[in-house]
Protein backbone atom coordinates (compact mmCIF):
# COMPACT_ATOMS: atom_id res chain seq x y z
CA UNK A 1 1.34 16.19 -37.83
CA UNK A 2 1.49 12.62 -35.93
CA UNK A 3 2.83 12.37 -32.50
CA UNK A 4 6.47 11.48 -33.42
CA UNK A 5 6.52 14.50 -35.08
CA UNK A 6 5.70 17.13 -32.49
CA UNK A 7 8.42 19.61 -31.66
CA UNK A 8 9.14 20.18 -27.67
CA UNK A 9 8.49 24.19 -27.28
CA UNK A 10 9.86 25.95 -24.06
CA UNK A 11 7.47 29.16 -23.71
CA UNK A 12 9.43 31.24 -21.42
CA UNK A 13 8.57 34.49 -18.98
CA UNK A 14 10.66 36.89 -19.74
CA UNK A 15 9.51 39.02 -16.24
CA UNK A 16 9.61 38.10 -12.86
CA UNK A 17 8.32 42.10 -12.15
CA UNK A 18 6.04 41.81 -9.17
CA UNK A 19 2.46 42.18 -10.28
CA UNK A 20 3.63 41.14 -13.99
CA UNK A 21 1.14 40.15 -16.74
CA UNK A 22 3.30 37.70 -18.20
CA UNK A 23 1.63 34.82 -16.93
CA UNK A 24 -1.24 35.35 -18.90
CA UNK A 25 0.00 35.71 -22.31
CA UNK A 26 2.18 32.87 -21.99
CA UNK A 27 -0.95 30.75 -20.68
CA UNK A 28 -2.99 31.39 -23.76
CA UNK A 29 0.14 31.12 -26.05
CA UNK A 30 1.08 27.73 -24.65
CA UNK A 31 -2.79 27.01 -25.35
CA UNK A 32 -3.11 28.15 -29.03
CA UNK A 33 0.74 26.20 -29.33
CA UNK A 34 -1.11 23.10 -27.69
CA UNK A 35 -4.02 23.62 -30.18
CA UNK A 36 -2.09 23.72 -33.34
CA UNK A 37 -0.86 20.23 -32.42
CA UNK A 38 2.62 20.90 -33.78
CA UNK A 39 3.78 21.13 -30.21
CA UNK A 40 4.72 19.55 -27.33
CA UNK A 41 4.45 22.71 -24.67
CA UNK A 42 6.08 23.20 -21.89
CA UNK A 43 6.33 26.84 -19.77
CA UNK A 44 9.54 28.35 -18.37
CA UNK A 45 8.30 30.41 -15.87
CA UNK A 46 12.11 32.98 -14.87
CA UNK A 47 10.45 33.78 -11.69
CA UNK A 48 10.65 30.37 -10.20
CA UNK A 49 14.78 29.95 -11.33
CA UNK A 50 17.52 31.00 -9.92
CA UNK A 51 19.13 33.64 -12.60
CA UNK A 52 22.10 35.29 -10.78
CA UNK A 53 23.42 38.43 -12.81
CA UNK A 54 27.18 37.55 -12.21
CA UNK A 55 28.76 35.85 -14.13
CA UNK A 56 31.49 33.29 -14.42
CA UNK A 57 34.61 34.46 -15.95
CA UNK A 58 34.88 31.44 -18.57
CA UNK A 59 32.61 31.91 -21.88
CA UNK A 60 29.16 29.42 -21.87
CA UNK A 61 30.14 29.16 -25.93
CA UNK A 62 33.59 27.53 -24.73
CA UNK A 63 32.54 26.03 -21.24
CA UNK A 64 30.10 23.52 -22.88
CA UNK A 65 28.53 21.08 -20.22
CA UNK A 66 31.48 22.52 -17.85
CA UNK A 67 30.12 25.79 -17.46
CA UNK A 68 29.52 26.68 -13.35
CA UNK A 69 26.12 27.11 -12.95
CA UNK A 70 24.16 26.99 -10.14
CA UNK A 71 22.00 24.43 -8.58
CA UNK A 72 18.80 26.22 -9.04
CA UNK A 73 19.34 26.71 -12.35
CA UNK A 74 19.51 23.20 -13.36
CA UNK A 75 15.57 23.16 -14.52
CA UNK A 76 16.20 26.15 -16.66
CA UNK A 77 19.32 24.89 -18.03
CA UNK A 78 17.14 21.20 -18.68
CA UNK A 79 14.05 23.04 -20.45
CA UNK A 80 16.64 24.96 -22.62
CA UNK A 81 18.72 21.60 -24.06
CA UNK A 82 15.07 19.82 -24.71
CA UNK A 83 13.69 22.50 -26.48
CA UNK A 84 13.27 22.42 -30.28
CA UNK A 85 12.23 25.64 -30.52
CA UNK A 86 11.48 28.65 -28.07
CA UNK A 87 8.67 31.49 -27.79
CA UNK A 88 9.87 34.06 -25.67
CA UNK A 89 6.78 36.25 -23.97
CA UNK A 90 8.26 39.92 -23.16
CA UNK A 91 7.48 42.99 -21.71
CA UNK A 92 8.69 46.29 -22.93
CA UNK A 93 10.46 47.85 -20.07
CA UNK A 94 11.99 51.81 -21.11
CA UNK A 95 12.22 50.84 -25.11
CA UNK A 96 13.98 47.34 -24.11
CA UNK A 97 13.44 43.79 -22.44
CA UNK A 98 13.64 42.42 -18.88
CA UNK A 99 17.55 42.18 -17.02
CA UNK A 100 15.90 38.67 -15.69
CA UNK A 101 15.81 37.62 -19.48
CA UNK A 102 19.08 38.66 -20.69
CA UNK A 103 20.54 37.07 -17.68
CA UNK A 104 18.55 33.76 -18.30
CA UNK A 105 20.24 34.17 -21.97
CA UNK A 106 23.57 34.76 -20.82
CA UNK A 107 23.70 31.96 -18.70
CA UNK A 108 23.49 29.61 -21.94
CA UNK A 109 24.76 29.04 -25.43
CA UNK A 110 24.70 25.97 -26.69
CA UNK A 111 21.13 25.70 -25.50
CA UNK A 112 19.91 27.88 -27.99
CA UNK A 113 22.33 27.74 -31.48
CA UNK A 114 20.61 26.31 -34.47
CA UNK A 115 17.05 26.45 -32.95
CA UNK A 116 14.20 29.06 -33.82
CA UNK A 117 13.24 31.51 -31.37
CA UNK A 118 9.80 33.39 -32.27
CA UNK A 119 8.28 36.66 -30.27
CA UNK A 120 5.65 37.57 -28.06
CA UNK A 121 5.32 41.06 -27.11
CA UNK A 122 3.32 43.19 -24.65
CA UNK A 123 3.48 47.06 -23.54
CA UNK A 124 2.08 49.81 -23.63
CA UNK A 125 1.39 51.67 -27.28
CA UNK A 126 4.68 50.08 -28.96
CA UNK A 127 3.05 46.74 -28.21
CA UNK A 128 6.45 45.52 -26.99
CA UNK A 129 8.45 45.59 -30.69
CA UNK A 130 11.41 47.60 -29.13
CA UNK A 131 11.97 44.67 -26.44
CA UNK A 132 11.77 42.34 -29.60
CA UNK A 133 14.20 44.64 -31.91
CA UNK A 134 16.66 44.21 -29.04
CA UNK A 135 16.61 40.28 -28.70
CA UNK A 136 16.31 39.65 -32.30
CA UNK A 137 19.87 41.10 -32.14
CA UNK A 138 21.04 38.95 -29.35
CA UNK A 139 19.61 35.52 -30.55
CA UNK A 140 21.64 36.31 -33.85
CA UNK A 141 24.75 36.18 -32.19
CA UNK A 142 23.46 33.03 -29.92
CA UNK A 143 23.31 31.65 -33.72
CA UNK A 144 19.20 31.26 -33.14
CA UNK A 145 16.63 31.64 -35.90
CA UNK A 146 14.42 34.42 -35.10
CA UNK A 147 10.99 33.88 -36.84
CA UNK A 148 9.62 37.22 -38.74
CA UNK A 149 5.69 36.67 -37.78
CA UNK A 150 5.68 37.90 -34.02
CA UNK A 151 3.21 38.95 -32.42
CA UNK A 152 2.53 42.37 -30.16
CA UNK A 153 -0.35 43.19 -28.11
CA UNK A 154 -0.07 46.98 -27.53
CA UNK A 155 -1.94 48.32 -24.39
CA UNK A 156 -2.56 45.21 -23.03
CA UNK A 157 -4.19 46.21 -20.18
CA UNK A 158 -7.13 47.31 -22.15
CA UNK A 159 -6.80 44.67 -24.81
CA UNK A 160 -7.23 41.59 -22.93
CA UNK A 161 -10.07 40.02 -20.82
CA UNK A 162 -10.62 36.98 -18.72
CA UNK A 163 -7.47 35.70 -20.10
CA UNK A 164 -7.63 36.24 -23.77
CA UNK A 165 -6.54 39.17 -26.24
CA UNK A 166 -9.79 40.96 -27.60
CA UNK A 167 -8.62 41.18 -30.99
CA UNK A 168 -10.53 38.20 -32.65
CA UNK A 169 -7.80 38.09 -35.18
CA UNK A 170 -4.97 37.06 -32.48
CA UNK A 171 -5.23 33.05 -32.82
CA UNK A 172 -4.72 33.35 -36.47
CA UNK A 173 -2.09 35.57 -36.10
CA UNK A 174 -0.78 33.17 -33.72
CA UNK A 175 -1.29 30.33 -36.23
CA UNK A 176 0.84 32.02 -38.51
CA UNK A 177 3.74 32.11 -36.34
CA UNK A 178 3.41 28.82 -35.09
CA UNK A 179 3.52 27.53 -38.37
CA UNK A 180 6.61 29.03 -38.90
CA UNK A 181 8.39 28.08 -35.47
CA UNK A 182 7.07 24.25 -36.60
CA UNK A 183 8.63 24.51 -40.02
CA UNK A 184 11.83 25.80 -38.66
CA UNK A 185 12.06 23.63 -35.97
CA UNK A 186 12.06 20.51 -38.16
CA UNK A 187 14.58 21.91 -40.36
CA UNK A 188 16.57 22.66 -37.59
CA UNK A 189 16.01 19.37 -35.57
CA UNK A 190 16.76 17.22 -38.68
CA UNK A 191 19.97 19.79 -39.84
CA UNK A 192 20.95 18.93 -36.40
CA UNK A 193 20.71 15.54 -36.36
CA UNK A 194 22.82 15.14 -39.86
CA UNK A 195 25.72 16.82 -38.70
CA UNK A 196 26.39 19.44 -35.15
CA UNK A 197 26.18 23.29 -35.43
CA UNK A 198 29.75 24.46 -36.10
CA UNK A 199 28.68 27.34 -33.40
């Protein structure tokens, strides 16, 4: 794929938990995205936004570029509209996903309809699948493409070292999905560019 052709990915943190692992997966996903050389990569890191949990009254869907947010939000709101396509790195916290992310989700609309959104997962023995159950649900009503091929890294605290997941079958797993996110993120940039999402 030639450099006009790369897609801009937002790899976002889902947890801003003190002591979080986060960080790490996202650092070697962004690496194996940067690798694959579909990609331009850039990280979303919730812990250094400001993410309020209330709300304004007025819908994001019907607010457009109106919609009150605040001032520390701005680089959030940026990486969001410039993204092609998203992987989201999450925890599993009791059988669900971070409050930080579904506030950084709720904050937005527009940002995400008619782009894919694929999965990274980490936890304990579930591997993080019941955080990604949950937001596969929520992206479909955001109008996002949720890409199948995830991928879960169940007790990661064992399953990782000096950065990278043990399992030597990861990057191709990896591959996989970023093959897909690529795919869909052409489709969806060029559907885009023919005609706006009726969202």
């Amino acid at each position: 794929m030639g450099m006009d052709n790369k897609h801009t990915l937002a790899v976002i943190i889902g947890s801003v938990r003190e002591g979080r692992f986060g960080p790490v997966v996202a650092s070697w996903v962004a690496d194996q995205a940067r690798a694959h050389g579909g990609f331009d990569v850039n990280v979303v890191d919730l812990a250094q936004m400001e993410i309020p949990l209330a709300l304004p009254a007025a819908s994001p869907k019907f607010a457009g570029e109106n919609y009150p947010r605040p001032a520390g939000m701005a680089a959030l709101t940026s990486a969001l509209d410039g993204a092609d396509a998203f992987v989201v790195v999450t925890p599993e916290y009791n059988h669900s996903y971070p409050a930080s992310l579904k506030a950084a989700v709720d904050w937005h609309f527009n940002q995400w309809a008619a782009k894919p959104v694929a999965f990274v997962s980490y936890g304990g023995a579930a591997g993080g699948r019941h955080a990604v159950l949950h937001l596969e649900n929520v992206f479909a009503e955001l109008h996002a493409v949720t890409i199948r091929d995830g991928l879960a890294f169940p007790n990661y605290y064992t399953a990782w070292q000096d950065g990278r997941p043990l399992d030597p079958e990861a990057p191709g797993y990896a591959k996989a999905l970023l093959d897909q996110l690529a795919w869909w993120a052409g489709a969806l940039r060029s559907a885009r560019e023919i005609a706006p999402y009726p969202a």
